[in-house]
C-alpha atoms as a PDB file:
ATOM      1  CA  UNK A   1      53.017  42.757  20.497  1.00  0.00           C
ATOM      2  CA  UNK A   2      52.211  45.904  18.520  1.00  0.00           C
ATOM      3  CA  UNK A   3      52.916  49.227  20.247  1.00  0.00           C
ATOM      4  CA  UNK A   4      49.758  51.245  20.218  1.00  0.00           C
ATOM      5  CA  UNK A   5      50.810  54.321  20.486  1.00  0.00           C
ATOM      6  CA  UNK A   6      53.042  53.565  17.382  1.00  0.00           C
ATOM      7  CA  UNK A   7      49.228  52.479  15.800  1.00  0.00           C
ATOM      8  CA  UNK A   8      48.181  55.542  16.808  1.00  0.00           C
ATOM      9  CA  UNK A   9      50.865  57.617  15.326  1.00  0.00           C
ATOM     10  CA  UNK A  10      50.872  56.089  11.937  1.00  0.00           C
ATOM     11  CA  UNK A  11      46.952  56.452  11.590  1.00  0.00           C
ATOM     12  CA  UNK A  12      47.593  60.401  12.088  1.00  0.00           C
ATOM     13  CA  UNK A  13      50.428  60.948   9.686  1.00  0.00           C
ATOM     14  CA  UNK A  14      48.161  58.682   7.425  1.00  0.00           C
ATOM     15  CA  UNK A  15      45.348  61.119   7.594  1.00  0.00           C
ATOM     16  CA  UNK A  16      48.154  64.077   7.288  1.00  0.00           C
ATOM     17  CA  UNK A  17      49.380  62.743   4.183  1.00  0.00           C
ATOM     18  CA  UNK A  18      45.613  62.612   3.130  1.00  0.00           C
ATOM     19  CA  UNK A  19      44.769  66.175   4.174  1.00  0.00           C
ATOM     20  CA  UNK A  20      47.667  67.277   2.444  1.00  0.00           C
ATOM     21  CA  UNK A  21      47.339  65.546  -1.004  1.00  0.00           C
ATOM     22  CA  UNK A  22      43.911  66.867  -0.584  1.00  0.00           C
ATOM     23  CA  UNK A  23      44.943  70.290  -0.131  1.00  0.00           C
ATOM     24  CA  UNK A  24      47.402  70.026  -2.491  1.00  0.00           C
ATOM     25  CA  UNK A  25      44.780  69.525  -5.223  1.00  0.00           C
ATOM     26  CA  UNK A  26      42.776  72.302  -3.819  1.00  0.00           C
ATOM     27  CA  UNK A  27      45.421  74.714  -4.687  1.00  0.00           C
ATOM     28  CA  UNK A  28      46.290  73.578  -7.656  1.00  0.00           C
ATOM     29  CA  UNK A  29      43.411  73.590  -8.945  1.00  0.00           C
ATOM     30  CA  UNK A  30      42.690  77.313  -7.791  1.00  0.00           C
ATOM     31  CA  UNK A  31      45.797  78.297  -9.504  1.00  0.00           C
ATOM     32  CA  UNK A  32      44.259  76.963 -12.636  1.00  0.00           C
ATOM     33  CA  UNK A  33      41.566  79.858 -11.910  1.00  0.00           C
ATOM     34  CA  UNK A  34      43.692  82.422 -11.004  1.00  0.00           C
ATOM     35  CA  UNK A  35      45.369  82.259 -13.715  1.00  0.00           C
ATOM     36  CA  UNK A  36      42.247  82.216 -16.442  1.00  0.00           C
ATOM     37  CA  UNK A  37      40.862  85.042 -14.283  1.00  0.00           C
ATOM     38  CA  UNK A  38      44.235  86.933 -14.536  1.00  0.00           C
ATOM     39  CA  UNK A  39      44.376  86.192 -18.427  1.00  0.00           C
ATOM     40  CA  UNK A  40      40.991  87.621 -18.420  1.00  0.00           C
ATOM     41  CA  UNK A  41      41.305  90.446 -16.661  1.00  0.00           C
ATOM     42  CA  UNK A  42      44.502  91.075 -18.964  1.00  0.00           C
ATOM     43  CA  UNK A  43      42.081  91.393 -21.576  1.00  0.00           C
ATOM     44  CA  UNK A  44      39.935  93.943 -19.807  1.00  0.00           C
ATOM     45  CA  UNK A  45      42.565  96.168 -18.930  1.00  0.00           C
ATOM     46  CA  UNK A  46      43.786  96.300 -22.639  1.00  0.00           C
ATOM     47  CA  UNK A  47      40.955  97.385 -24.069  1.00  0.00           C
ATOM     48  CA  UNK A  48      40.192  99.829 -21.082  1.00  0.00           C
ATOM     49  CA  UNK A  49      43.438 101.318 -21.880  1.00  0.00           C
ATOM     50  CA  UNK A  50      42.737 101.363 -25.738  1.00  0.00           C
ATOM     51  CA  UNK A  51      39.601 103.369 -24.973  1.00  0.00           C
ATOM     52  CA  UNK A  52      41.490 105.924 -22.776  1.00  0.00           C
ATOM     53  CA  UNK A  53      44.110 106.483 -25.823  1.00  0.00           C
ATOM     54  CA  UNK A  54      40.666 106.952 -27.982  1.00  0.00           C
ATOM     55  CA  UNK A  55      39.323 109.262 -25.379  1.00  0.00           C
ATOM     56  CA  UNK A  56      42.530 111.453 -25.248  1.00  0.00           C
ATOM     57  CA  UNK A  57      42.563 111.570 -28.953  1.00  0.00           C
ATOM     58  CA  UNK A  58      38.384 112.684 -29.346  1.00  0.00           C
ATOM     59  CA  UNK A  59      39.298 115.242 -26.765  1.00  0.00           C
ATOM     60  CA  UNK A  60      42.676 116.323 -28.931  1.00  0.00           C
ATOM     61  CA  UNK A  61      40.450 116.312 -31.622  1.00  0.00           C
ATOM     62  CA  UNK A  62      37.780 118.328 -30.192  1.00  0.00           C
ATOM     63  CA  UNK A  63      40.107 120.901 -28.540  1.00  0.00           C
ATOM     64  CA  UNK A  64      41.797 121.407 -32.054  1.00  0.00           C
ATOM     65  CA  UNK A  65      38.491 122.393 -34.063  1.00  0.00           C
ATOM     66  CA  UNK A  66      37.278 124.153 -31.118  1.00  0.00           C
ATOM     67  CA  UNK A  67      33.880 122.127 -31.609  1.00  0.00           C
ATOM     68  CA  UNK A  68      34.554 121.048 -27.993  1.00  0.00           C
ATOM     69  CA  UNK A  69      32.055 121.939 -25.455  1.00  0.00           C
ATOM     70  CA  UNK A  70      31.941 121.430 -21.720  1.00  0.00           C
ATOM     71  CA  UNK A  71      30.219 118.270 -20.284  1.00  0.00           C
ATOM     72  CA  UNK A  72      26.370 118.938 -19.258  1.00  0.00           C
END
């Protein structure tokens, strides 16, 4: 005779193991995101700090030839 409660234990680590391959796949597959997002963003914040270095250099520029007036 088959012990039920051992029936009843192996049906629950059966849907554990499930839930956690599941899981599992979940997260992978939102690292996968994360990390095109992050490459992404990588890009943005290079070119955001390319057009700061322009910025400081127009205002250099400006300052220099005193054809620099105040913002309106």
């Amino acid at each position: 005779m088959e012990n039920p409660y051992e029936q009843r234990q192996n049906a629950l680590l059966n849907r554990i193991v499930t839930n956690v391959s599941k899981l599992n796949t979940s997260i992978t597959e939102l690292n996968e995101r994360l990390e095109k997002l992050n490459k992404d963003n990588n890009d943005v914040a290079v070119i955001a700090q390319m057009w700061c270095s322009y910025d400081n250099s127009v205002q250099i520029h400006l300052e220099s030839t005193k054809t620099f007036s105040a913002p309106l």
